[in-house]
N, C-alpha and C. Protein backbone atom coordinates (compact mmCIF):
# COMPACT_ATOMS: atom_id res chain seq x y z
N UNK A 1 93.65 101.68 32.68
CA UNK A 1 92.91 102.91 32.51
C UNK A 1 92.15 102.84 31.21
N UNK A 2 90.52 103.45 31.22
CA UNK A 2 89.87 102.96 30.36
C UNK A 2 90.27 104.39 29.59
N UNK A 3 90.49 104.56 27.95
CA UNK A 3 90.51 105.62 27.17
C UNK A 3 90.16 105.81 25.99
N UNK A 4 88.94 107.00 26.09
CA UNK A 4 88.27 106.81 24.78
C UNK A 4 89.03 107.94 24.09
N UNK A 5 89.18 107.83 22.61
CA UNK A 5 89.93 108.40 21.93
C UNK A 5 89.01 108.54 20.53
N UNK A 6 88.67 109.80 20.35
CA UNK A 6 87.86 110.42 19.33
C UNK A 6 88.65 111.70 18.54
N UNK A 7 88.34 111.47 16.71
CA UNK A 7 88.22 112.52 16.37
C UNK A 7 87.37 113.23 15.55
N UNK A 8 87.21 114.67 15.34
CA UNK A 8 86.51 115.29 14.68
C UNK A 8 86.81 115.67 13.60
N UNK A 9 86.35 115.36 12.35
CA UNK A 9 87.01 115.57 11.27
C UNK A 9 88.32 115.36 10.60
N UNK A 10 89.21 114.07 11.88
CA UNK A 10 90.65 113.97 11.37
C UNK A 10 91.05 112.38 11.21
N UNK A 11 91.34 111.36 10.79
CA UNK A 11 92.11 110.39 11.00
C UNK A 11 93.35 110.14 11.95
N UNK A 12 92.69 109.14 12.81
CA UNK A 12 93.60 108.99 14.56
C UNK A 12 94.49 107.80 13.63
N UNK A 13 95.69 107.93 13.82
CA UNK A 13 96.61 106.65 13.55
C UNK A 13 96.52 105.74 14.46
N UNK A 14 97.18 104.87 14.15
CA UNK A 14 97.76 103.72 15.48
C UNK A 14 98.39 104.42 16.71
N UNK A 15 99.50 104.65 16.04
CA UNK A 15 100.59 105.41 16.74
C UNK A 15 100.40 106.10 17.62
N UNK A 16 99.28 107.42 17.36
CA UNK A 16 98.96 108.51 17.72
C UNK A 16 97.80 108.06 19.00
N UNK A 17 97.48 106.95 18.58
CA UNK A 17 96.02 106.52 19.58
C UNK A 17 96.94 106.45 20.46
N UNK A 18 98.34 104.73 20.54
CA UNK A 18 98.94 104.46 21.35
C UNK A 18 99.27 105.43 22.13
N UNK A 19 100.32 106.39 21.65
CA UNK A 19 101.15 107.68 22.38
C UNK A 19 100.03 108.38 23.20
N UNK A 20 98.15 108.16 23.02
CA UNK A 20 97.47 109.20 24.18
C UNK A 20 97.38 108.05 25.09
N UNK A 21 97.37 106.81 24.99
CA UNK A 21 96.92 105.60 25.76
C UNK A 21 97.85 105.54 26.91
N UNK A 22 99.63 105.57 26.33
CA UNK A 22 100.15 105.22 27.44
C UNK A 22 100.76 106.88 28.15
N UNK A 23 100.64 107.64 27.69
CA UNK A 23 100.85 108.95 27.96
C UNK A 23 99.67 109.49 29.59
N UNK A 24 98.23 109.19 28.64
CA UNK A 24 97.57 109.81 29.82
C UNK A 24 97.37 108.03 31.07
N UNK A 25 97.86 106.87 30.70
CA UNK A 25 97.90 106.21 32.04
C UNK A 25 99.20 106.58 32.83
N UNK A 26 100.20 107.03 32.29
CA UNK A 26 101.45 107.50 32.63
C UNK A 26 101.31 108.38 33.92
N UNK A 27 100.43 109.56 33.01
CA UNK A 27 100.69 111.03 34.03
C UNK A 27 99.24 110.65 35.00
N UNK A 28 98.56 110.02 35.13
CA UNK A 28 97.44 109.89 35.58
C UNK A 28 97.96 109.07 36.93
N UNK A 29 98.42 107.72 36.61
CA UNK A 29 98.67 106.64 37.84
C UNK A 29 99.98 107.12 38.35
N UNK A 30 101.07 107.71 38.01
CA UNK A 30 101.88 108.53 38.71
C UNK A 30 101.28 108.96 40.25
N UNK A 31 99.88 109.62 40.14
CA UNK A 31 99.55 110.09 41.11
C UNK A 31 98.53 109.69 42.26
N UNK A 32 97.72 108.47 41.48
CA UNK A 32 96.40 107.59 41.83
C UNK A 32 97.03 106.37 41.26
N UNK A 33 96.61 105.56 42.38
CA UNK A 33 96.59 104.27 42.04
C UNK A 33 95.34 103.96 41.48
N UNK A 34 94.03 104.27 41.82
CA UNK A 34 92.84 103.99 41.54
C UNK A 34 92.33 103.81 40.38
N UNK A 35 91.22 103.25 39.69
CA UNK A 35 90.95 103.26 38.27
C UNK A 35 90.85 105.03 37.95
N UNK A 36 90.74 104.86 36.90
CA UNK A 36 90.34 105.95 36.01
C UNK A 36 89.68 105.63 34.76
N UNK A 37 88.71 106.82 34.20
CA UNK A 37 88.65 107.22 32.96
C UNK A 37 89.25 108.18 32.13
N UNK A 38 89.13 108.19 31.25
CA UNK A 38 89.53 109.55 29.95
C UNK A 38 88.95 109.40 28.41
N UNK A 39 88.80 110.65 27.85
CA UNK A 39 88.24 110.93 26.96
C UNK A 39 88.88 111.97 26.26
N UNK A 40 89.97 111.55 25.39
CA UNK A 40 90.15 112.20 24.80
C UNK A 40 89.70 112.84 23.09
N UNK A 41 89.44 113.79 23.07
CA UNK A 41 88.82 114.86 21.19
C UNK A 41 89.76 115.28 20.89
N UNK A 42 89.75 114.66 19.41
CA UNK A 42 90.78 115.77 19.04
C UNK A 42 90.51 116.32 17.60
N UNK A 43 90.51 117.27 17.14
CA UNK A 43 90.11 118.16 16.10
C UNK A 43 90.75 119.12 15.31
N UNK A 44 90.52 119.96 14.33
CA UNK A 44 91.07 120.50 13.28
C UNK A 44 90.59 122.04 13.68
N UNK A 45 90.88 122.92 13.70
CA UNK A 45 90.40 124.35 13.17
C UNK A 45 91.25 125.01 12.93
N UNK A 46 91.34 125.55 11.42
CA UNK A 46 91.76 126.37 10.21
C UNK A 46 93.60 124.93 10.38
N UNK A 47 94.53 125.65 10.56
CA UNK A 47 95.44 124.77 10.47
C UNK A 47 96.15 124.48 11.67
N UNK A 48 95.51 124.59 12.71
CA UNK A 48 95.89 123.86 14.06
C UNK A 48 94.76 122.60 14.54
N UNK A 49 95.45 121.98 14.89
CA UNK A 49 95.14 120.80 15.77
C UNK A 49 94.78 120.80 16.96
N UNK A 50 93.53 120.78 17.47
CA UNK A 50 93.22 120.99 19.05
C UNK A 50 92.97 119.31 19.67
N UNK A 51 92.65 119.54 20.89
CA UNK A 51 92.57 118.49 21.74
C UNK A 51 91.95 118.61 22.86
N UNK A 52 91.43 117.94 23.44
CA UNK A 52 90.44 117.98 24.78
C UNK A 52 90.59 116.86 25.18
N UNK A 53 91.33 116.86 26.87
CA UNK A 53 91.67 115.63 27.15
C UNK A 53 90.38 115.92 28.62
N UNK A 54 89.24 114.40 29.31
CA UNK A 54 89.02 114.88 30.08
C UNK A 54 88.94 113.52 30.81
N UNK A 55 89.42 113.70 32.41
CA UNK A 55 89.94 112.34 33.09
C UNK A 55 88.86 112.03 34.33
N UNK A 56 87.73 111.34 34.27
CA UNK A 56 86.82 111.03 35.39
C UNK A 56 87.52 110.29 36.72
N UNK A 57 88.04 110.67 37.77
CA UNK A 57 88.83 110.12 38.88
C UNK A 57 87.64 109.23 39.56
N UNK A 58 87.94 107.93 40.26
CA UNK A 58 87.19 107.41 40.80
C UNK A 58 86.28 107.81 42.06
N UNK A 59 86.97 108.94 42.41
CA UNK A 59 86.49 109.84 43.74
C UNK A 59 85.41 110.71 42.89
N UNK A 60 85.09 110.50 41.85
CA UNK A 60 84.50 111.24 41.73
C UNK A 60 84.57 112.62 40.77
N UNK A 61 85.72 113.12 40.44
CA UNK A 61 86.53 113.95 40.33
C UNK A 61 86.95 114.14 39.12
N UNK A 62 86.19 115.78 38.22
CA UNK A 62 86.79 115.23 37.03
C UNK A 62 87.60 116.68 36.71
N UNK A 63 88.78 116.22 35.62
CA UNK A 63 89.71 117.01 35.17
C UNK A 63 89.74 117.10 34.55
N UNK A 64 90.21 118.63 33.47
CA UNK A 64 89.96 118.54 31.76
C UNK A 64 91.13 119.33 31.63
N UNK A 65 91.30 119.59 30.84
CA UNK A 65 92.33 120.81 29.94
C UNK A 65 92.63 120.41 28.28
N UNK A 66 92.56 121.73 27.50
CA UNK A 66 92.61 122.04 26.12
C UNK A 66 94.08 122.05 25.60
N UNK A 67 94.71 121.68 24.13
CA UNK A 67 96.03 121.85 23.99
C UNK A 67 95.79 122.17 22.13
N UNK A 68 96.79 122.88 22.19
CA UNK A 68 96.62 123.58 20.60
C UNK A 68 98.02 123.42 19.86
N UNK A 69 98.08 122.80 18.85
CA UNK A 69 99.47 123.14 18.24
C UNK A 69 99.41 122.41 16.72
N UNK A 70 100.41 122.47 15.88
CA UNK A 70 100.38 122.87 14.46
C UNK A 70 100.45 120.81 14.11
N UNK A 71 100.51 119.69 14.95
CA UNK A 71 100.64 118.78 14.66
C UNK A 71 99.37 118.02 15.54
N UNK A 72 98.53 117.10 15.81
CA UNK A 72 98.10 116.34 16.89
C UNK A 72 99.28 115.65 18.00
N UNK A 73 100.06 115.88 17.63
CA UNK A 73 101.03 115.00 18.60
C UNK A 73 101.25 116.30 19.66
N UNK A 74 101.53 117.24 19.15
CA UNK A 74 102.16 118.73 20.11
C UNK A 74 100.82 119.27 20.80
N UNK A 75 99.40 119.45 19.79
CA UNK A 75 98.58 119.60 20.64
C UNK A 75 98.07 118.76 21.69
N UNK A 76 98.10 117.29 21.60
CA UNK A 76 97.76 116.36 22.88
C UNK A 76 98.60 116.73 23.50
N UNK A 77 100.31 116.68 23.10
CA UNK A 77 101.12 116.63 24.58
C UNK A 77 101.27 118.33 25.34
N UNK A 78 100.50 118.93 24.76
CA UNK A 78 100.77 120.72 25.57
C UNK A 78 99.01 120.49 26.10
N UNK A 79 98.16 119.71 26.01
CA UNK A 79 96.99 119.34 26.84
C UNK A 79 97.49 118.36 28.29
N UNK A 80 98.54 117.39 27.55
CA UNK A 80 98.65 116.28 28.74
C UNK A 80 98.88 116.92 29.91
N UNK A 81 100.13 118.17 28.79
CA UNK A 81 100.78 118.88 30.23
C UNK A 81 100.03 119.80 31.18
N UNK A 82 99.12 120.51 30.98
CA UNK A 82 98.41 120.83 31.68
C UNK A 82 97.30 120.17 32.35
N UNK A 83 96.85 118.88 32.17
CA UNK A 83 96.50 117.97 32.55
C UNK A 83 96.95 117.41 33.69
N UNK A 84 97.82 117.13 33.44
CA UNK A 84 98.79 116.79 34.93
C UNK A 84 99.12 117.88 35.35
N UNK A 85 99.16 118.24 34.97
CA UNK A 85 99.58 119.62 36.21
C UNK A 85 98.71 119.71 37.39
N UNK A 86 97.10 119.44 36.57
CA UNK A 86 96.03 119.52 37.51
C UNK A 86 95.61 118.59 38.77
N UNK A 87 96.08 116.99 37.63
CA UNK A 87 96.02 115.99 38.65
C UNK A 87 97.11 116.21 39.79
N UNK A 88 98.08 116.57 39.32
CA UNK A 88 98.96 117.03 40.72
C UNK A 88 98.84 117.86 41.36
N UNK A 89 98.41 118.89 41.30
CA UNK A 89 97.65 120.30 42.20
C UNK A 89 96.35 119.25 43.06
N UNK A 90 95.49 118.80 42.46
CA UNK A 90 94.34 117.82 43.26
C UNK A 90 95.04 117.34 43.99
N UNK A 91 96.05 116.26 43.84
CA UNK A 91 96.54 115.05 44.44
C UNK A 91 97.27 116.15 46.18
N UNK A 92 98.16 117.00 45.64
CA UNK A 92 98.62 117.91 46.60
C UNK A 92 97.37 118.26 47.47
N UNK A 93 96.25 118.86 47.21
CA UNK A 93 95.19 119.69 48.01
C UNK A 93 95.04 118.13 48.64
N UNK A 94 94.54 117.12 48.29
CA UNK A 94 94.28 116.14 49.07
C UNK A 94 95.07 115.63 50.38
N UNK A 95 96.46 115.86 50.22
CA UNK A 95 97.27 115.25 51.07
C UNK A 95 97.11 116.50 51.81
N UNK A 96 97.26 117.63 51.71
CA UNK A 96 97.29 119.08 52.85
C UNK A 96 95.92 118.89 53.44
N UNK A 97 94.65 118.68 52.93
CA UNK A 97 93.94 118.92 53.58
C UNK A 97 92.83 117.70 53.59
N UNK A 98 93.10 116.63 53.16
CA UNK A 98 92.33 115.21 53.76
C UNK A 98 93.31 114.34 53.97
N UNK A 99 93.48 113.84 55.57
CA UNK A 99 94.32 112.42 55.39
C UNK A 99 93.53 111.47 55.16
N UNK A 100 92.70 111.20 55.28
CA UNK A 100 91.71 109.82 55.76
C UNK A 100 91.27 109.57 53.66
N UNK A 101 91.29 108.01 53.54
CA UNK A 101 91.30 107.71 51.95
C UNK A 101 90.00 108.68 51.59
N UNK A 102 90.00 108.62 50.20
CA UNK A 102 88.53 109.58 49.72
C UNK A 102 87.58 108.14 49.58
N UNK A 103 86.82 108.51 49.42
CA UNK A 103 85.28 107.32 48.89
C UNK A 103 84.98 108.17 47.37
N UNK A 104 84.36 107.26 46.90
CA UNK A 104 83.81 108.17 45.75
C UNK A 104 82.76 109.29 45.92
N UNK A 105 82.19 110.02 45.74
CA UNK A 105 81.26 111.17 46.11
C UNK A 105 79.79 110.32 45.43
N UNK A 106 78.75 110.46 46.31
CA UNK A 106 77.49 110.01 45.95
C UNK A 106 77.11 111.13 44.72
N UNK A 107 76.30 110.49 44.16
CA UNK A 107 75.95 111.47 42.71
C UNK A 107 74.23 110.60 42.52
N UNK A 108 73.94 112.02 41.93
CA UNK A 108 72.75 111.76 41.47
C UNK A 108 72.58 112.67 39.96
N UNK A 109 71.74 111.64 38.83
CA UNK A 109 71.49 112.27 37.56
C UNK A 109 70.71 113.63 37.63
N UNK A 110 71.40 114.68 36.31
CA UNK A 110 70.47 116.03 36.76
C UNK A 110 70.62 116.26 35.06
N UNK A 111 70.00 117.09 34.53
CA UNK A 111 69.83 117.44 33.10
C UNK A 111 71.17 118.64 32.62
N UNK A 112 71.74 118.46 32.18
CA UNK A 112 72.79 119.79 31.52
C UNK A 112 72.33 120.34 29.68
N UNK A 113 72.35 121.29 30.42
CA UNK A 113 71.89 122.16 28.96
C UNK A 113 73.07 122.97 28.21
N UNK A 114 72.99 122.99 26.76
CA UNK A 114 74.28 123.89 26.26
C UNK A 114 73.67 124.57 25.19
N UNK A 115 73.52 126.26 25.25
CA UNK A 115 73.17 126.96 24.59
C UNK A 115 74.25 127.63 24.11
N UNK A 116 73.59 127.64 22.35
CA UNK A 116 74.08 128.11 21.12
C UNK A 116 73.25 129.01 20.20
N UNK A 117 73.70 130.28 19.90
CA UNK A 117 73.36 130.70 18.70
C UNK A 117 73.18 129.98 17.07
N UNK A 118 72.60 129.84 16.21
CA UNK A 118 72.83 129.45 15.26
C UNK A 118 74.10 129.62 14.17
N UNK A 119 74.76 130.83 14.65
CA UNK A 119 75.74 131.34 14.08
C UNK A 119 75.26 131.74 12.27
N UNK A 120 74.61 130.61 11.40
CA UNK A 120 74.60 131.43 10.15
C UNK A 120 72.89 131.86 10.02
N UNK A 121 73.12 133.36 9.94
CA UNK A 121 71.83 134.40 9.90
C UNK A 121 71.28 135.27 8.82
N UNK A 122 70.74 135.41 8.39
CA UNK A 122 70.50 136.21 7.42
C UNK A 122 71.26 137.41 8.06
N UNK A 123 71.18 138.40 6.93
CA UNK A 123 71.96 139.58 7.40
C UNK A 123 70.77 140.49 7.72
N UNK A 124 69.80 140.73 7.16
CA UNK A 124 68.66 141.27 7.25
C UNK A 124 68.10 140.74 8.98
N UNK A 125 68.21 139.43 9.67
CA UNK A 125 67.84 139.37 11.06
C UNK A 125 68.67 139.78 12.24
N UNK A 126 67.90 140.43 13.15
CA UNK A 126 68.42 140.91 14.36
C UNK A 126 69.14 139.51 14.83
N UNK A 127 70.48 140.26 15.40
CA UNK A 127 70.47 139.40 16.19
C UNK A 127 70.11 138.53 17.47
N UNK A 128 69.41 139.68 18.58
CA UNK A 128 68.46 139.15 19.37
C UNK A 128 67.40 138.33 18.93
N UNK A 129 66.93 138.16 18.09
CA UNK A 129 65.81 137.51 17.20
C UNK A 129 66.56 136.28 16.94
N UNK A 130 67.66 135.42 17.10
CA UNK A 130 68.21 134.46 16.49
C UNK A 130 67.77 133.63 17.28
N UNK A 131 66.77 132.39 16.95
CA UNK A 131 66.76 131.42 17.68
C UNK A 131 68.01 130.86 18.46
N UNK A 132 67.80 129.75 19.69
CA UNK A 132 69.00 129.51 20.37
C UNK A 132 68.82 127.84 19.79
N UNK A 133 70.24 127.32 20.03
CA UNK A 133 70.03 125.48 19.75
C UNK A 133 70.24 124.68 21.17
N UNK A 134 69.58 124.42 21.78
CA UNK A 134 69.62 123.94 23.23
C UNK A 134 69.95 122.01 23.15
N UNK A 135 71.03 122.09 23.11
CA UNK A 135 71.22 120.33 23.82
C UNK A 135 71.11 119.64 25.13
N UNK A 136 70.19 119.03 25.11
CA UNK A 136 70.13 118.23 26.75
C UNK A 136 70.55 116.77 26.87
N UNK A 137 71.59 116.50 28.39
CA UNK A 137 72.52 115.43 28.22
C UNK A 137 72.31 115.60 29.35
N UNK A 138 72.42 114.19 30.20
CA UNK A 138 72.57 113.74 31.68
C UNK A 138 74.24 113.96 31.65
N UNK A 139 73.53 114.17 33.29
CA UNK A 139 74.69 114.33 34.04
C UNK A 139 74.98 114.18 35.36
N UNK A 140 75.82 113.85 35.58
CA UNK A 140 75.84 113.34 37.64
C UNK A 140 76.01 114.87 38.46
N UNK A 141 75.40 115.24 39.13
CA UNK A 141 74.92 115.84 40.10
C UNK A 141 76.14 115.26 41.41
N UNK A 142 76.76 115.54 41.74
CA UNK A 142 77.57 114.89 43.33
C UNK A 142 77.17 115.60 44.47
N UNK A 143 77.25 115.21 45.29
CA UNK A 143 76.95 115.61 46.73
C UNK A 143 78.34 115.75 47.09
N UNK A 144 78.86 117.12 47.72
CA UNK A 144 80.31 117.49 47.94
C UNK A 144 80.32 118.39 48.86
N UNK A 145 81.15 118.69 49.69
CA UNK A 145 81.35 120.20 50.49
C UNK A 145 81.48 121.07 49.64
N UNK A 146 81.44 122.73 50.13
CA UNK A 146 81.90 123.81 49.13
C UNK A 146 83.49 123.56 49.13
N UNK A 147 84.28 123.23 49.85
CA UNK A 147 85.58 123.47 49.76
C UNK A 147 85.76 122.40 48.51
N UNK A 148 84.83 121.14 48.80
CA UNK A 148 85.99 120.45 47.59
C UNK A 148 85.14 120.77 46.28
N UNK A 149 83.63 121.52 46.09
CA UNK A 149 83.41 122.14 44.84
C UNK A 149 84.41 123.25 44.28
N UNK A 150 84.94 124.15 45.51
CA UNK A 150 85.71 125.20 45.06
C UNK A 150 87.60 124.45 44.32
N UNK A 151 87.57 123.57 45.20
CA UNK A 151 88.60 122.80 44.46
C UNK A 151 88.82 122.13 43.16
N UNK A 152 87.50 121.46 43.13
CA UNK A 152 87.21 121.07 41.49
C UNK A 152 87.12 122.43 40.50
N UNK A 153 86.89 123.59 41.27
CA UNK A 153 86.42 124.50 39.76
C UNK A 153 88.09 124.81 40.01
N UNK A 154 89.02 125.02 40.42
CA UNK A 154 90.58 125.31 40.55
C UNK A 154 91.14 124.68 39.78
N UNK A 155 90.77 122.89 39.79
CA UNK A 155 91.78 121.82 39.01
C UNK A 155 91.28 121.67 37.72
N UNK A 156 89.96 122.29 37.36
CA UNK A 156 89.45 121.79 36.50
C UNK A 156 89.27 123.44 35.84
N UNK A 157 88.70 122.96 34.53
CA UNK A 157 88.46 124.51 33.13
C UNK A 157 87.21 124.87 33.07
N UNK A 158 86.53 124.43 33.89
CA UNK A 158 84.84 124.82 33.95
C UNK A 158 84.98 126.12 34.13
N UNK A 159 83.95 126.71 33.94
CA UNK A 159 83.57 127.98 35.09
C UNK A 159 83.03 127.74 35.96
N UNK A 160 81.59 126.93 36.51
CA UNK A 160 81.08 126.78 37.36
C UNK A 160 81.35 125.16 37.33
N UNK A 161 80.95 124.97 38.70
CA UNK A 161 80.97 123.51 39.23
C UNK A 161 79.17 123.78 40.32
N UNK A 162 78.50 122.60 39.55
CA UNK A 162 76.83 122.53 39.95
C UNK A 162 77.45 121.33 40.96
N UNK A 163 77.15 121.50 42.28
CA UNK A 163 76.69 120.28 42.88
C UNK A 163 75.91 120.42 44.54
N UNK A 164 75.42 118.92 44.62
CA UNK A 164 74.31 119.16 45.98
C UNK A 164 75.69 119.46 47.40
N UNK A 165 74.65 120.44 48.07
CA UNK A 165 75.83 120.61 49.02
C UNK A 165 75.85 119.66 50.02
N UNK A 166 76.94 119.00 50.45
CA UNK A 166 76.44 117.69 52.03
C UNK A 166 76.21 118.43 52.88
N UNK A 167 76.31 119.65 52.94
CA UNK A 167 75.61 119.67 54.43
C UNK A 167 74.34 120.04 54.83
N UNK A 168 73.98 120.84 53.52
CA UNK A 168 72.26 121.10 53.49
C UNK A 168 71.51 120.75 52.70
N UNK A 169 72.13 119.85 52.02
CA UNK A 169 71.38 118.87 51.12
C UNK A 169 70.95 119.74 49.71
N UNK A 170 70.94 121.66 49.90
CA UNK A 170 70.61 121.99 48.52
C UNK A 170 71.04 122.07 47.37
N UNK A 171 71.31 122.34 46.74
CA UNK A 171 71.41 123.04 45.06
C UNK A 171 72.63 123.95 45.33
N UNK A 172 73.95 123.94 45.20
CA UNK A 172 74.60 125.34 44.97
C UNK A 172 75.67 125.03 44.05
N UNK A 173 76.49 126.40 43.61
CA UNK A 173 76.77 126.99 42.43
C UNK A 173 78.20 127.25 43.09
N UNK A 174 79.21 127.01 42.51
CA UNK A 174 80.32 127.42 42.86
C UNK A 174 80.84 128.30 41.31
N UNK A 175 81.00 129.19 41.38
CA UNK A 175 81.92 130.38 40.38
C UNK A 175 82.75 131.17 40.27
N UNK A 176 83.54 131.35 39.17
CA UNK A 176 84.87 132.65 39.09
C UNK A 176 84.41 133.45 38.65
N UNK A 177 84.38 134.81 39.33
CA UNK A 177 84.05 135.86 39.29
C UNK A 177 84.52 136.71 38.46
N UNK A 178 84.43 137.60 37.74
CA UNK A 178 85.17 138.66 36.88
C UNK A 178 86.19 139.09 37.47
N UNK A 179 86.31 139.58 38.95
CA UNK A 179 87.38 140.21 39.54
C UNK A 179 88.22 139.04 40.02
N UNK A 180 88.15 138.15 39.48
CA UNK A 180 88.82 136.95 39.91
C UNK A 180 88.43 135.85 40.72
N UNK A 181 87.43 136.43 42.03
CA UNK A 181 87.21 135.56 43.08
C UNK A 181 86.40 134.97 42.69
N UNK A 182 85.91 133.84 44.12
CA UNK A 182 85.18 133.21 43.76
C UNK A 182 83.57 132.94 44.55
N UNK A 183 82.99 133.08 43.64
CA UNK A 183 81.66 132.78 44.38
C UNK A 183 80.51 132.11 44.39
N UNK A 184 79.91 132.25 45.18
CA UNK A 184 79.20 130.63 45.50
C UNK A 184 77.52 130.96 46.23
N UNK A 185 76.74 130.22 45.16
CA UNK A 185 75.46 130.60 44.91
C UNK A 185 74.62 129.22 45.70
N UNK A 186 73.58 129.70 46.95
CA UNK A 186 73.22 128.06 47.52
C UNK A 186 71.54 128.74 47.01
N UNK A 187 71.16 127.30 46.82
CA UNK A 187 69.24 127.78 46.41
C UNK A 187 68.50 127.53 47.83
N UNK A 188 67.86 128.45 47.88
CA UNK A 188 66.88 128.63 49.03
C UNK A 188 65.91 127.74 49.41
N UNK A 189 65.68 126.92 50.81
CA UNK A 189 65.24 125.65 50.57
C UNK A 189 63.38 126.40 50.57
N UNK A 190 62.57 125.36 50.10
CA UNK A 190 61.56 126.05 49.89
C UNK A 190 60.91 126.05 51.18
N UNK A 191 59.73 126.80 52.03
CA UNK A 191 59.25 126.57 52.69
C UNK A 191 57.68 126.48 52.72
């Protein structure tokens, strides 16, 4: 299992690299034999230790979850654990409701944008008036049913899950709703 291991503002030990290396091939191939990726961040804010573990499945399929605690060792392993939790909730939906092996999902590159406030403002400027900081980064686009988009936004911490739908080839939006549910946005093909 390939694992990238980054931090933000902290010094990764040996130790600490090892313990995410064999930890997330641990809870990962438990459930897949298949390759994998992961990417794990891990970072500082005020005096906790955060972490962002996120695992690209060869199907296609990706999983994330956040972990917080007063050491890097407690925040990776309260991420792992919810981590796996997820890969095992996936691995379960797969066996209930696909027998036949998965393939990887066809994908195609699409642009992802992440908007930010500047956060430091004069006090004197509106805040509607605050310029925004827009980052643009590729990203794979998959071609999926709604059921297994609605599944990825379940296993995974997104809010939305963007992908082409297989059966009509368009644009749709899978989302969690305020009242909980979930809903699902297809773009109108043009005519």
């Amino acid at each position: 299992m390939d694992v990238q291991i980054t931090g933000k503002g902290i010094d990764l030990g040996e130790s600490l690299q090892s313990h995410v290396r064999e930890q997330m091939a641990a809870g990962v191939h438990k459930y897949f034999e298949r390759s994998a990726e992961a990417n794990v961040n891990f970072g500082k804010e005020g005096s906790e230790f955060t972490t962002e573990a996120t695992v690209h499945l060869a199907s296609g399929v990706v999983l994330s979850a956040n972990g917080r605690g007063g050491d890097a060792y407690g925040a990776f392993d309260q991420g792992m654990e919810k981590l796996e939790k997820r890969v095992r909730r996936y691995k379960r939906r797969l066996k209930d409701h696909h027998s036949r092996e998965r393939t990887p999902l066809p994908a195609e590159m699409a642009s992802s944008y992440v908007l930010k406030g500047l956060g430091e403002q004069d006090e004197a400027q509106d805040e509607a008036d605050a310029p925004l900081v827009i980052a643009e980064r590729e990203t794979s686009l998959h071609s999926m049913s709604v059921g297994d988009a609605v599944m990825q936004l379940d296993v995974g911490e997104t809010p939305v899950v963007v992908f082409r739908n297989a059966k009509t080839g368009s644009l749709s939006v899978v989302h969690r709703r305020e009242d909980g549910n979930i809903g699902w946005i297809e773009a109108a093909a043009k005519s």
